[in-house]
C-alpha atoms as a PDB file:
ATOM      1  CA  UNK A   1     103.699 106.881 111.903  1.00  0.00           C
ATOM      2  CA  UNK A   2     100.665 106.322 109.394  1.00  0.00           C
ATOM      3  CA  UNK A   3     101.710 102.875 109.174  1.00  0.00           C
ATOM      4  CA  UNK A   4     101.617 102.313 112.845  1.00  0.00           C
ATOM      5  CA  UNK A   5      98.368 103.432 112.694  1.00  0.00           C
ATOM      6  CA  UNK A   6      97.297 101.139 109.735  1.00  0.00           C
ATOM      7  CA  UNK A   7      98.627  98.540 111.414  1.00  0.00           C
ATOM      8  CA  UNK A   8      96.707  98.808 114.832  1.00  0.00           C
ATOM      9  CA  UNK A   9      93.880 100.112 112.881  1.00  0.00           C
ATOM     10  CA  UNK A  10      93.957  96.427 110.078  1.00  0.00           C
ATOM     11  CA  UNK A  11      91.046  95.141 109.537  1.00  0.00           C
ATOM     12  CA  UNK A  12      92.001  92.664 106.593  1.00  0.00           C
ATOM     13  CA  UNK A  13      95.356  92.001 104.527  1.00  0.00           C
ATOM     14  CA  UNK A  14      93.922  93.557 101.249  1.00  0.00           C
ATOM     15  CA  UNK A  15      92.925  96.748 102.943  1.00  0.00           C
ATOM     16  CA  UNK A  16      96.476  97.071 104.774  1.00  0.00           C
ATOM     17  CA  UNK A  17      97.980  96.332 101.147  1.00  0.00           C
ATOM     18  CA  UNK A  18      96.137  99.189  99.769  1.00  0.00           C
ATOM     19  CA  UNK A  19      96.904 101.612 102.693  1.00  0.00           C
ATOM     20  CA  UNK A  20     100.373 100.589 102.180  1.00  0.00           C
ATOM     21  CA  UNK A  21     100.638 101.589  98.573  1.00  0.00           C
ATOM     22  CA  UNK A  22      98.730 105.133  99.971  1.00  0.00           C
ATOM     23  CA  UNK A  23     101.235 106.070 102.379  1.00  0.00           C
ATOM     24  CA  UNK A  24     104.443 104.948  99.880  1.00  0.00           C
ATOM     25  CA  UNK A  25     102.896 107.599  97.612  1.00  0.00           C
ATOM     26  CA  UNK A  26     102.555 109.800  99.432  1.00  0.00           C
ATOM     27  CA  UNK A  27     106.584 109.895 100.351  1.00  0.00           C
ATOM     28  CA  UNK A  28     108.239 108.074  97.404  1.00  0.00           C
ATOM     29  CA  UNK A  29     107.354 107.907  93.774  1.00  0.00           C
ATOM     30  CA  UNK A  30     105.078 104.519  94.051  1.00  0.00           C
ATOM     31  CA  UNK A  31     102.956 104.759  91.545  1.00  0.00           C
ATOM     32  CA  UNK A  32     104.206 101.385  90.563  1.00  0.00           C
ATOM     33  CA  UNK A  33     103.996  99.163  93.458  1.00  0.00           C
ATOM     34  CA  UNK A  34     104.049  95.449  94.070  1.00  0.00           C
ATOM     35  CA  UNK A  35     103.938  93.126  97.248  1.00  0.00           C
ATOM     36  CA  UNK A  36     105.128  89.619  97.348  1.00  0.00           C
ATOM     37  CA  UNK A  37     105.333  86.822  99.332  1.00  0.00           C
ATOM     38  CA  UNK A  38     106.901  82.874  99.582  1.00  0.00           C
ATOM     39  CA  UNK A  39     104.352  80.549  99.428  1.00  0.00           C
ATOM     40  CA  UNK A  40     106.785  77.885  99.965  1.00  0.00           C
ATOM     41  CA  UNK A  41     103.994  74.925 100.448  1.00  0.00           C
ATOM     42  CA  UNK A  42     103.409  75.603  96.805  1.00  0.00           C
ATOM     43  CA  UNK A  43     107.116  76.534  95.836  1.00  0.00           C
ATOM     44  CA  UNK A  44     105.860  79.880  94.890  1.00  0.00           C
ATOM     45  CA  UNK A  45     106.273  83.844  95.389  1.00  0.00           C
ATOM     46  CA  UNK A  46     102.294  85.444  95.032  1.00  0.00           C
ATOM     47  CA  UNK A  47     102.047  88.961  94.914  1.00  0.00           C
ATOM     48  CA  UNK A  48      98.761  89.817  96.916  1.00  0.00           C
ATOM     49  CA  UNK A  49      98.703  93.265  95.880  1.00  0.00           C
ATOM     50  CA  UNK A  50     100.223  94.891  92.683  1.00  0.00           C
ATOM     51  CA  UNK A  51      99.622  98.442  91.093  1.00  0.00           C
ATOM     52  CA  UNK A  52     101.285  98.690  87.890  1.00  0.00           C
ATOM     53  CA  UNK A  53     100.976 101.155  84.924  1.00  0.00           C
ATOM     54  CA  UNK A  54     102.338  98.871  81.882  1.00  0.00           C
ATOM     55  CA  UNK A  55     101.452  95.097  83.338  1.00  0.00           C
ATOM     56  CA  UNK A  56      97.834  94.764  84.037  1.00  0.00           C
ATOM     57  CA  UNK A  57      97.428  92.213  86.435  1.00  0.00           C
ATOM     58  CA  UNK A  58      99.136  90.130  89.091  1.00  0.00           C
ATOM     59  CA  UNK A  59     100.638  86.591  88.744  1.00  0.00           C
ATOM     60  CA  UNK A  60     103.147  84.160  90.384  1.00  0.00           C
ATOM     61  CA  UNK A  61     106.218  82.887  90.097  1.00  0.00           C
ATOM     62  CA  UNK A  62     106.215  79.105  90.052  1.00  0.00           C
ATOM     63  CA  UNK A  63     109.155  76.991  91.166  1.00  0.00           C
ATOM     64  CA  UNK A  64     110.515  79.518  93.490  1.00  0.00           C
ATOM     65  CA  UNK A  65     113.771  76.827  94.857  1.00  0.00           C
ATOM     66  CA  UNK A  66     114.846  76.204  91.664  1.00  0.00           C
ATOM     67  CA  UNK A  67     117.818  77.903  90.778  1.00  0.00           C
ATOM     68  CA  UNK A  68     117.288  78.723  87.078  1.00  0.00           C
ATOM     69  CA  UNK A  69     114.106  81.121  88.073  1.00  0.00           C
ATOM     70  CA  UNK A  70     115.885  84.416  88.859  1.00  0.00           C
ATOM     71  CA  UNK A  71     114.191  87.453  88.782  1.00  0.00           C
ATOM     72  CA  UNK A  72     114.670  90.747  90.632  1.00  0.00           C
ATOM     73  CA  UNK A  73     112.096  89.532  93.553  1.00  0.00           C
ATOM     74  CA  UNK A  74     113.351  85.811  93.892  1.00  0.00           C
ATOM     75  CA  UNK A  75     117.089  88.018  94.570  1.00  0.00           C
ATOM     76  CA  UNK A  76     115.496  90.136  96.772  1.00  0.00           C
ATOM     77  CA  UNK A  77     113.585  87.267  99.004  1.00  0.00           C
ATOM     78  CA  UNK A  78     116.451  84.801  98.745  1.00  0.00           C
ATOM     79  CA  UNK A  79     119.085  87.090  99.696  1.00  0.00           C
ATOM     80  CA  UNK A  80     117.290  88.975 102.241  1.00  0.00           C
ATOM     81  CA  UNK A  81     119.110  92.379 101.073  1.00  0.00           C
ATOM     82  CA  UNK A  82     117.663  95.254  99.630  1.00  0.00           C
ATOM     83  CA  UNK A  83     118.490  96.347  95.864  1.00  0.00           C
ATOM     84  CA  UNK A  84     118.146  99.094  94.258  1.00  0.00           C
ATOM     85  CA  UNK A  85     119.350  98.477  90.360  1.00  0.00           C
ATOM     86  CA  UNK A  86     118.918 100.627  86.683  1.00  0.00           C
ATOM     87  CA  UNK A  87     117.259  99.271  83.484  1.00  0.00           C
ATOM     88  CA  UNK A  88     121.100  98.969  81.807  1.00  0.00           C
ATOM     89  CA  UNK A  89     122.684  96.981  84.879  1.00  0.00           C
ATOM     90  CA  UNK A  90     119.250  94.820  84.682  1.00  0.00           C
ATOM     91  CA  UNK A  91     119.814  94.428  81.080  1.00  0.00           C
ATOM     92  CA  UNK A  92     122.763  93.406  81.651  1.00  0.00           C
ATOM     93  CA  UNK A  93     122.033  90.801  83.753  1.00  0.00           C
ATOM     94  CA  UNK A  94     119.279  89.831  81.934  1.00  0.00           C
ATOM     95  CA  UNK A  95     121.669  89.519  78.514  1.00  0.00           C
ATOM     96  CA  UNK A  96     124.108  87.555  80.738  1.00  0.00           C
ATOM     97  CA  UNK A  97     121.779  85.095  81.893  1.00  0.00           C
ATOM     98  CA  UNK A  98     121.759  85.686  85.281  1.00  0.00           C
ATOM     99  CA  UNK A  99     118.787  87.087  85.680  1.00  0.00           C
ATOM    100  CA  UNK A 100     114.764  86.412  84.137  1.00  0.00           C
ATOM    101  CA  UNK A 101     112.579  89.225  82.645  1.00  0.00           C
ATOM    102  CA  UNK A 102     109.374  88.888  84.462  1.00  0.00           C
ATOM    103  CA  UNK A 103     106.742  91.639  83.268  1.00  0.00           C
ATOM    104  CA  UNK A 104     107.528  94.797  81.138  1.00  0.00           C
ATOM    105  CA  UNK A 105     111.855  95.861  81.586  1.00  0.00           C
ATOM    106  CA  UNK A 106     112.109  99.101  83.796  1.00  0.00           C
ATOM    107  CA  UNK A 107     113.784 101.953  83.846  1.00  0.00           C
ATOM    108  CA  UNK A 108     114.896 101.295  87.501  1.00  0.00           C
ATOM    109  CA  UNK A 109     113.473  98.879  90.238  1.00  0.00           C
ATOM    110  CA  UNK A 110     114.137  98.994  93.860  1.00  0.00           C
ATOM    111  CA  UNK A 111     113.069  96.118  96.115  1.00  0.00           C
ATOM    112  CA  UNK A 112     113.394  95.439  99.674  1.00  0.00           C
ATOM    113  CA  UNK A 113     112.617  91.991 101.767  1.00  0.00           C
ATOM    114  CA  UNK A 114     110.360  91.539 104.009  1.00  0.00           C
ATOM    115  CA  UNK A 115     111.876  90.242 107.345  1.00  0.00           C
ATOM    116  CA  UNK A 116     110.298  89.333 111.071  1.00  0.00           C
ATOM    117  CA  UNK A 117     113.364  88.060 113.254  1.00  0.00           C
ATOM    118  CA  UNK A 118     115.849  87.098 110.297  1.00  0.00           C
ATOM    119  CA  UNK A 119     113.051  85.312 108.313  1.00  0.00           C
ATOM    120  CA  UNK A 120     112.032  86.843 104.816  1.00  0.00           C
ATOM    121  CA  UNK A 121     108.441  86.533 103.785  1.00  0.00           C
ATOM    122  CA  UNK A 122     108.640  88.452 100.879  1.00  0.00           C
ATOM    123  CA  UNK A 123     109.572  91.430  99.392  1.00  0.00           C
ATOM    124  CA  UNK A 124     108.324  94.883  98.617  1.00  0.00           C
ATOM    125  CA  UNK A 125     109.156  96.772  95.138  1.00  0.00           C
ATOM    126  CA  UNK A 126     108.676  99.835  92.861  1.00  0.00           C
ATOM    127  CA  UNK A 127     109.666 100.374  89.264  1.00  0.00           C
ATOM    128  CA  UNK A 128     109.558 103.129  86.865  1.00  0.00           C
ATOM    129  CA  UNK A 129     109.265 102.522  83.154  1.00  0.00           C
ATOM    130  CA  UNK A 130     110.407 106.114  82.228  1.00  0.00           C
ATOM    131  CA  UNK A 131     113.085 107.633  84.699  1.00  0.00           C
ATOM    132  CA  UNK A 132     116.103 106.117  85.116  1.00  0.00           C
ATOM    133  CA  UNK A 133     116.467 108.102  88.451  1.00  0.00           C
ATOM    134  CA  UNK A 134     113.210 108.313  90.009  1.00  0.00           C
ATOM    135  CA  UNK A 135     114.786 106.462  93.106  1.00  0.00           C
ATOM    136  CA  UNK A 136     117.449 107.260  95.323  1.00  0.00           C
ATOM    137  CA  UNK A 137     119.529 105.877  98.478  1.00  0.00           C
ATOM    138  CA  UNK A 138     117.324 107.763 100.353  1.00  0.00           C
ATOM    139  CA  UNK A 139     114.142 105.720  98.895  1.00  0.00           C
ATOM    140  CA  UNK A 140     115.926 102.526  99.785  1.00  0.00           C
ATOM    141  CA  UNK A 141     116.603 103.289 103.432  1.00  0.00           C
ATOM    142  CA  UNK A 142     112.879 104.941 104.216  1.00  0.00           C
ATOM    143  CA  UNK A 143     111.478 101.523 102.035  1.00  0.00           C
ATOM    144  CA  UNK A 144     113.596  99.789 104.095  1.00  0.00           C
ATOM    145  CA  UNK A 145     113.183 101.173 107.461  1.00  0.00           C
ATOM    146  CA  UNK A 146     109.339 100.739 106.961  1.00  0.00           C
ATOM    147  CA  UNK A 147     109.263  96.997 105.597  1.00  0.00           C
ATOM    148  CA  UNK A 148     109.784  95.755 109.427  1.00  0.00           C
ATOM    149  CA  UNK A 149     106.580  97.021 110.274  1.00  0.00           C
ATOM    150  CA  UNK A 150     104.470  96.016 106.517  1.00  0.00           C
ATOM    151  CA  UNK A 151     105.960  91.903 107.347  1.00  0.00           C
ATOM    152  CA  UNK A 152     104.955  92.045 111.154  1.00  0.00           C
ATOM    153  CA  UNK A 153     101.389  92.905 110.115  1.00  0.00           C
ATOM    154  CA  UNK A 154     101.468  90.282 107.215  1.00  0.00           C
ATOM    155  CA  UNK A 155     102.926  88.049 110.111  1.00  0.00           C
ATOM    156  CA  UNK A 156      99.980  88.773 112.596  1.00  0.00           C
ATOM    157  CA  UNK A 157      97.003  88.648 109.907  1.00  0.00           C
ATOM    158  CA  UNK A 158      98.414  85.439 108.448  1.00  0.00           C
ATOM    159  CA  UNK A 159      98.729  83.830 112.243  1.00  0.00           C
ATOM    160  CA  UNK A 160      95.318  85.376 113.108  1.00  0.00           C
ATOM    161  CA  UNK A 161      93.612  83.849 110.070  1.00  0.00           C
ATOM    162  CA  UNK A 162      95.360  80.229 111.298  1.00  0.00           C
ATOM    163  CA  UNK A 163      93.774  80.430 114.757  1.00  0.00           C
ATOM    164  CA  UNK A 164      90.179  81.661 113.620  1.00  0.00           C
ATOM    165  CA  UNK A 165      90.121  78.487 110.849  1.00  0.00           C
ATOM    166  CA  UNK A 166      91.576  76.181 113.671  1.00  0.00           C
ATOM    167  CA  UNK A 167      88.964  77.223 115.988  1.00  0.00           C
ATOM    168  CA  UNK A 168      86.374  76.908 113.744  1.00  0.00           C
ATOM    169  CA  UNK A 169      87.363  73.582 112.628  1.00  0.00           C
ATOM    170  CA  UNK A 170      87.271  72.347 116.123  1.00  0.00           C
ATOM    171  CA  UNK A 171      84.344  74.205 117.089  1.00  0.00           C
ATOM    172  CA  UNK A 172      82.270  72.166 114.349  1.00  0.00           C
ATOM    173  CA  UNK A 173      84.025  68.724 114.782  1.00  0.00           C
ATOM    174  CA  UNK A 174      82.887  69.664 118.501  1.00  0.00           C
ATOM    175  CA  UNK A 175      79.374  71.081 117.720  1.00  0.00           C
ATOM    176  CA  UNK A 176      78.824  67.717 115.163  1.00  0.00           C
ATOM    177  CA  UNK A 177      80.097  65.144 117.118  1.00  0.00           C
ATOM    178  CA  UNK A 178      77.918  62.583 117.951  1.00  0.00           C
ATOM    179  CA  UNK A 179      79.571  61.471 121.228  1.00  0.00           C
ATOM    180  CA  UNK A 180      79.148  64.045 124.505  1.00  0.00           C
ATOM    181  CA  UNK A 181      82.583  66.231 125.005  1.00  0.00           C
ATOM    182  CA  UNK A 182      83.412  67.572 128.155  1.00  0.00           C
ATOM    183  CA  UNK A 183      86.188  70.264 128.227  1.00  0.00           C
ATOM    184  CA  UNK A 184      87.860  70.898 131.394  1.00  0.00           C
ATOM    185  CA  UNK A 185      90.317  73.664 132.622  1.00  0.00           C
ATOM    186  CA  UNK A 186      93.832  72.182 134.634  1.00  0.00           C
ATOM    187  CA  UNK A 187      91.987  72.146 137.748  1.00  0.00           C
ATOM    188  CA  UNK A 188      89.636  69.561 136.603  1.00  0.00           C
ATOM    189  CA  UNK A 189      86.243  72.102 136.280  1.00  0.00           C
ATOM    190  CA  UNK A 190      83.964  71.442 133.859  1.00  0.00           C
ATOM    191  CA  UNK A 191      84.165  74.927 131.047  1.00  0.00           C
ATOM    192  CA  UNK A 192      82.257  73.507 128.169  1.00  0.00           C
END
């Protein structure tokens, strides 16, 4: 599939992002597209990437574990379930108090998490601001059946990007020491 083929082919997260939003365009109606992600060191969801006709730019959602902030996405990532909900049921919820507005109200919004062995990282979403039924059933299962494959690659970049810094961190504490290090393989030879 094309995002196979991103995925072997991903050079950085932003680019993959992009490509992402690309192929979900080319199959769904995506013109309004956001990615986001726990950052749950800073008790946070970010959205790395976002594409969206009425709200200009990307932002955060602070205080992620508390239980007043509620917003379609926070559902989505704490619940680990994919939604798929109209502008009147969000309303609704909205009126009710169960949920918080976050951006410009939709006509519809479907999200789905996204999950590498039971663990959600984030969550993937579209909205449209004009038909109620630009998504269907059939949207949520191909967004769905897809997001596997979007968090494994957000896995492996993010775990790639920890071993580079870590190496480079102890390749300069190495490199600037001022005492001699000797590194040695389990057999006791001398590699460095």
């Amino acid at each position: 599939s094309d995002l196979s083929t991103a995925l072997y082919s991903l050079i950085d997260l932003d680019e993959y992002y992009v490509r992402v939003h690309e192929i979900f365009r080319q199959h769904l109606n995506a013109k309004n597209f956001f990615i986001a992600l726990k950052d749950m060191e800073n008790d946070r969801i970010v959205f790395p990437y976002f594409s969206d006709e009425m709200d200009g730019s990307s932002f955060e959602i602070k205080k992620f574990s508390s239980p007043n902030v509620n917003t379609l996405t926070t559902v989505v990532i704490r619940s680990g379930l994919p939604l798929l909900i109209t502008g009147g049921e969000f309303q609704e919820k909205i009126n009710s108090g169960e949920l918080n507005l976050v951006g410009t109200a939709s006509k519809i919004w479907l999200g789905v998490p996204l999950k590498v062995n039971n663990e959600t990282l984030g969550a993937i979403a579209m909205q449209d601001y004009h038909d109620q039924e630009a998504f269907t059933a059939n949207d949520l299962n191909f967004m769905t059946s897809v997001s596997e494959h979007i968090a494994v690659a957000i896995q492996r970049k993010r775990t790639e990007a920890k071993l580079i810094n870590s190496e480079h961190r102890h390749r300069t504490i190495f490199e600037n020491s001022p005492l001699g290090m000797i590194l040695f393989d389990p057999t006791g030879t001398i590699i460095d």
